[in-house]
Structure formats: structure tokens, C-alpha cells
Protein backbone atom coordinates (compact mmCIF):
# COMPACT_ATOMS: atom_id res chain seq x y z
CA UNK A 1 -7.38 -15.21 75.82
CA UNK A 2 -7.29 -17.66 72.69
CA UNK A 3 -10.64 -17.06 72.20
CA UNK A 4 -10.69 -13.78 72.40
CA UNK A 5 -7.97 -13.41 69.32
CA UNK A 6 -9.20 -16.02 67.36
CA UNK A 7 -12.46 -13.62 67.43
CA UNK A 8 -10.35 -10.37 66.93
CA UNK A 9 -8.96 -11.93 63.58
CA UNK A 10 -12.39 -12.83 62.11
CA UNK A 11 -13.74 -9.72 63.15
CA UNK A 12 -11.07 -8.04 61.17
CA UNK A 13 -11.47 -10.20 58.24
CA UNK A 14 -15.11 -9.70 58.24
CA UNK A 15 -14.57 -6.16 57.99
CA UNK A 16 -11.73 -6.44 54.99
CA UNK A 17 -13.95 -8.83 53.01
CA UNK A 18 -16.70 -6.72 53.57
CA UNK A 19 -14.83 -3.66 52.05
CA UNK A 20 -14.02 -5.70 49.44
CA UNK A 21 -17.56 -6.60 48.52
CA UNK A 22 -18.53 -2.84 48.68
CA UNK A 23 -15.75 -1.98 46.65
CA UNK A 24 -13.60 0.49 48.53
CA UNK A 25 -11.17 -0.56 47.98
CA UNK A 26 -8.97 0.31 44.63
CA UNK A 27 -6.36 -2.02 42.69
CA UNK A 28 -3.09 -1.24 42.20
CA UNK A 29 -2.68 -2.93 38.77
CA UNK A 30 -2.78 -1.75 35.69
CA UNK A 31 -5.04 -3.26 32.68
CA UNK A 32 -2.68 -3.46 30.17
CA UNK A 33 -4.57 -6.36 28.30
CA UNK A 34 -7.38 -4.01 26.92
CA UNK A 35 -9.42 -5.47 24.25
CA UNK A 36 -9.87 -2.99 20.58
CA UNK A 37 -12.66 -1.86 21.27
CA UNK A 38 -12.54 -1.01 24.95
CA UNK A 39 -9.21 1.19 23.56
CA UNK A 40 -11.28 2.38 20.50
CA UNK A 41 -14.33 3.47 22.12
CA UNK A 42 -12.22 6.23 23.68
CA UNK A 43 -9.94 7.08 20.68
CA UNK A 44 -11.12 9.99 18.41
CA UNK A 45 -11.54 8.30 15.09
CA UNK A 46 -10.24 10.00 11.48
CA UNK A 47 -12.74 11.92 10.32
CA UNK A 48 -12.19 11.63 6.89
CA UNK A 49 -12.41 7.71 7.22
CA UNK A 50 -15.74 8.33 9.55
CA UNK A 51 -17.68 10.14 6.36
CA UNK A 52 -15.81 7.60 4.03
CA UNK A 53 -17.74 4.53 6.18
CA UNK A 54 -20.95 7.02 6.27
CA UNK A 55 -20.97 7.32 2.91
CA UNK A 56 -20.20 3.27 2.36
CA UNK A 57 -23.35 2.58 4.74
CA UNK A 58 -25.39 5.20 2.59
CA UNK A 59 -24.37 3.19 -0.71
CA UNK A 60 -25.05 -0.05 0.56
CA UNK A 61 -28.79 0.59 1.97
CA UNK A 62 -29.49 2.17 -1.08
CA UNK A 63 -28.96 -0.70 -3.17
CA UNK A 64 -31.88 -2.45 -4.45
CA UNK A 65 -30.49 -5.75 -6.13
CA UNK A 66 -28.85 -6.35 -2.29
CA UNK A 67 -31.08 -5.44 0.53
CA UNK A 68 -28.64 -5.62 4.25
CA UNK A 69 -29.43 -8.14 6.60
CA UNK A 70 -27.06 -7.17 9.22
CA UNK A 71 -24.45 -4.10 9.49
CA UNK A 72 -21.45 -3.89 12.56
CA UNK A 73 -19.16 -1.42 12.11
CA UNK A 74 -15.92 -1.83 14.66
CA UNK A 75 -13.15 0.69 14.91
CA UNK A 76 -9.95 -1.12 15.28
CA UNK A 77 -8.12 2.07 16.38
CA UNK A 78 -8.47 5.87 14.99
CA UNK A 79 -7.03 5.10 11.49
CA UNK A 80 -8.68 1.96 11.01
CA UNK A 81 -12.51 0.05 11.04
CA UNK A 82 -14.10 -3.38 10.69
CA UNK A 83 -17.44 -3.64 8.61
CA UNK A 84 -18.97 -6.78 8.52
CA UNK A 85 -22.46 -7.01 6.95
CA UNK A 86 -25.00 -9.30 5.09
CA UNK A 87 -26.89 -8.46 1.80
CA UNK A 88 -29.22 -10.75 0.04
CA UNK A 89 -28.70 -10.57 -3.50
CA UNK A 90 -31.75 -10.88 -5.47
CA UNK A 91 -29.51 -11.15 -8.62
CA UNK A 92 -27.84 -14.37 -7.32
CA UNK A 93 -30.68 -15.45 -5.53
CA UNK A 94 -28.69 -15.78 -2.47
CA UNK A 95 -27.47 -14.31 0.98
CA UNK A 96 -23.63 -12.98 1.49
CA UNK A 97 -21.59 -11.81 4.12
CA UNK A 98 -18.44 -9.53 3.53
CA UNK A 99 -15.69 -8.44 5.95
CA UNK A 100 -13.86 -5.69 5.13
CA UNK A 101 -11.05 -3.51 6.78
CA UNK A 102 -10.18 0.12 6.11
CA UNK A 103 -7.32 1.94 7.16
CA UNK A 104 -6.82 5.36 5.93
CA UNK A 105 -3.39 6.92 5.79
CA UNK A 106 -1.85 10.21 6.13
CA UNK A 107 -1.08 10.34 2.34
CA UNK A 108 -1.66 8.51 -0.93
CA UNK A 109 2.02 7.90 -1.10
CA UNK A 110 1.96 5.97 2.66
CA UNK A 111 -1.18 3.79 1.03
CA UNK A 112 0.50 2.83 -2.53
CA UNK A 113 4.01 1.80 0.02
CA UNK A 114 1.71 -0.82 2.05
CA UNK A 115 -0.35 -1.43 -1.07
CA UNK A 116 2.83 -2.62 -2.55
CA UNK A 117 4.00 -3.90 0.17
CA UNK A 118 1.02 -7.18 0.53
CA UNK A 119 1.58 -10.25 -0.53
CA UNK A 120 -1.18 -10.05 -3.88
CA UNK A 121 0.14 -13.23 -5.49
CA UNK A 122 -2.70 -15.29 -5.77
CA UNK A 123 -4.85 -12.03 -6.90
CA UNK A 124 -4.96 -10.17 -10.28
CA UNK A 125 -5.64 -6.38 -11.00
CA UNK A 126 -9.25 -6.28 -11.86
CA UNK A 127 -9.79 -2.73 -12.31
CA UNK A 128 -8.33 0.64 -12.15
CA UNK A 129 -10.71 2.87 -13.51
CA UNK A 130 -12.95 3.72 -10.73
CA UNK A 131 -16.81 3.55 -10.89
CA UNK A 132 -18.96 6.78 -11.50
CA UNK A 133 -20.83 7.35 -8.20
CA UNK A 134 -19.29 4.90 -5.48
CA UNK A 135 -18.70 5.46 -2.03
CA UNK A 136 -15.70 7.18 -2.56
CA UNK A 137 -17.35 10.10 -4.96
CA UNK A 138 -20.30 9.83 -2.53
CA UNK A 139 -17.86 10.45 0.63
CA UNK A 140 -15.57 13.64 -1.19
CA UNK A 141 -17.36 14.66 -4.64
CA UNK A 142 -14.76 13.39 -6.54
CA UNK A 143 -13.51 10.14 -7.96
CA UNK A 144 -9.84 9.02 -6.59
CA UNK A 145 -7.16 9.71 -8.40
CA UNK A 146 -5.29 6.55 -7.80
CA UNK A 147 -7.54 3.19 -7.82
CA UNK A 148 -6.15 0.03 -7.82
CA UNK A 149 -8.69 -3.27 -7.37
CA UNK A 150 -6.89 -6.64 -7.07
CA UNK A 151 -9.52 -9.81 -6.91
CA UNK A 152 -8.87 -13.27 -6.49
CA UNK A 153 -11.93 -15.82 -6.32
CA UNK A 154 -11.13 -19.53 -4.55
CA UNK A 155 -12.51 -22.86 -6.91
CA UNK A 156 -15.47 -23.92 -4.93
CA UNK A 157 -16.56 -27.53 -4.91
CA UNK A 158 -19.79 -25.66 -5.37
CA UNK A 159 -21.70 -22.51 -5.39
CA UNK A 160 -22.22 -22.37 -1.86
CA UNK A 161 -18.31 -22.25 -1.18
CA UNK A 162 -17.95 -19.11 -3.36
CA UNK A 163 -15.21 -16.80 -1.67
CA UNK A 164 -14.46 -13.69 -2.73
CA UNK A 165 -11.24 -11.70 -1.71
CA UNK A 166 -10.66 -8.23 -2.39
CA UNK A 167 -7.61 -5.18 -2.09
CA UNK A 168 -8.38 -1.91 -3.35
CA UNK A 169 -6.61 1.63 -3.11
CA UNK A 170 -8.64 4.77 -3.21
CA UNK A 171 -6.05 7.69 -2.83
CA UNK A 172 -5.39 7.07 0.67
CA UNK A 173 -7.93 4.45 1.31
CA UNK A 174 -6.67 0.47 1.42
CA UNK A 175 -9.60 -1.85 2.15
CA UNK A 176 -9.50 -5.07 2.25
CA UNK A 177 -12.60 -7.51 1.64
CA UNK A 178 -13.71 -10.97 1.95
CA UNK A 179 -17.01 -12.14 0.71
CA UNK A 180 -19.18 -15.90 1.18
CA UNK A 181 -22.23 -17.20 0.21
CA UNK A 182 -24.30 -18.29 3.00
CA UNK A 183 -27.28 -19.60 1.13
């Protein structure tokens, strides 16, 4: 009769495990712990920030003096992106990488409160007068109205520690930029 149990329960938990490896059966927990992009890839993205990071790609490949290496574009949620790409400039004789984030906000007013809002100390207003023909003209036919740049470059120990940093307002555009040389 011992036997005949003992047999019963590995019969049944054959059959369970086997279930299991077939996958019918369906969790009951929820996966809270989703990664950006796994939330992202559903999420419709702004589509004034879409033809904003268009128009940056457009810009960049057309740019002679700094061929692209590498381009990856990841949306961080519908408001906001993370480029990352590599251009060898031919000026410099040398290859850089640049990070930037973009977040686009419902109004130019939202962008100049978190604009003034970061901590900018180390960096200094480079420029406010916008350049004829960047990606921002090339994205709406028109150049922003507000433009703020802020740069702040760290003191290598030598050119190949060269690192860039970069905050800039476009209307309702903040991105922020970092930039290295590689080589």
C-alpha cells in the first residue's frame, strides 16, 4: 500500500513539473521591477521630441568634419530620450563619444523652472544666440526663441581626458550632454 502512494505522489509531481515545463501554467505576480525600456517600448513617445531627435540624427550624419561611428537612441519614457553616439572628428584628429538626454516639456515656462532649477555652478553661459540652421530650425523652421547654452570643460592631465559637459534650453527643449575623447 506504501508503494503504491509513494508512486501516486511522483506520478502527480511528474505531471505538475511537467506543466510547468510546458508552461501552462500562469503566475500570479506582478512585474513591477520593469526595466526603461521594456516600459518605453510600449509608451507612445512626444511627437514633437520624436522629429526634434529626427532632425538631430539628420544634422549629425550630415556633418562632414565628424563622420558617426555609432548612434543608440533610448527613450527613457514618452517625454524623454537617451542618444549616445561616436563621431570622429577630422578637425581634432580624434574619435568622441557624447551622451546626451532630452526631455521636452509641456511649455517653455516648465523648461526655464527646471533649467533654473540645476545645479550649473561649475558651468558658465556660453551662448544664447542660437546658431542659423541647427537641429532645432531643422526640426520646426524656426530658431527658438529662448536659448540658453551653459558649458563647463574639466582640466585634463592631457588631451585624451578632455570632458565636455553641456545644458542647453531650446524653448521647451533641456538637453543635457557629456562629451570624451576616446582617441
Amino acid at each position: 500500500m506504501q508503494f503504491k502512494s509513494i508512486t501516486a505522489i511522483v506520478v502527480l509531481l511528474l505531471l505538475v513539473a511537467s506543466l510547468l515545463v510546458a508552461g501552462c501554467t500562469t503566475s500570479t505576480t506582478s512585474n513591477t521591477n520593469q526595466t526603461p525600456s521594456a516600459i518605453s517600448s510600449t509608451a507612445t513617445h512626444d511627437a514633437f521630441l520624436e522629429k526634434y531627435l529626427a532632425a538631430q540624427k539628420n544634422v549629425s550624419y550630415a556633418d562632414k568634419n565628424e563622420p558617426v561611428n555609432a548612434w543608440e537612441l533610448t527613450w527613457i519614457n514618452s517625454t524623454s530620450a537617451r542618444l549616445e553616439w561616436t563621431v570622429f572628428n577630422k578637425s581634432l584628429n580624434g574619435t568622441w563619444n557624447y551622451v546626451r538626454t532630452f526631455i521636452v516639456f509641456p511649455t517653455t515656462q516648465d523648461a526655464t523652472h527646471y533649467l533654473n532649477a540645476m545645479n550649473k555652478t561649475a558651468y558658465s553661459l556660453a551662448r544664447t544666440v542660437y546658431e542659423s540652421n541647427g537641429t532645432y530650425q531643422q526640426a520646426t523652421g524656426h530658431a527658438p526663441q529662448i536659448y540658453k547654452d551653459y558649458q563647463w570643460t574639466e582640466n585634463p592631465s592631457s588631451k585624451f581626458e578632455i570632458r565636455g559637459h553641456e545644458i542647453s534650453q531650446l524653448d521647451n527643449i533641456i538637453t543635457m550632454t557629456t562629451g570624451k575623447r576616446l582617441s
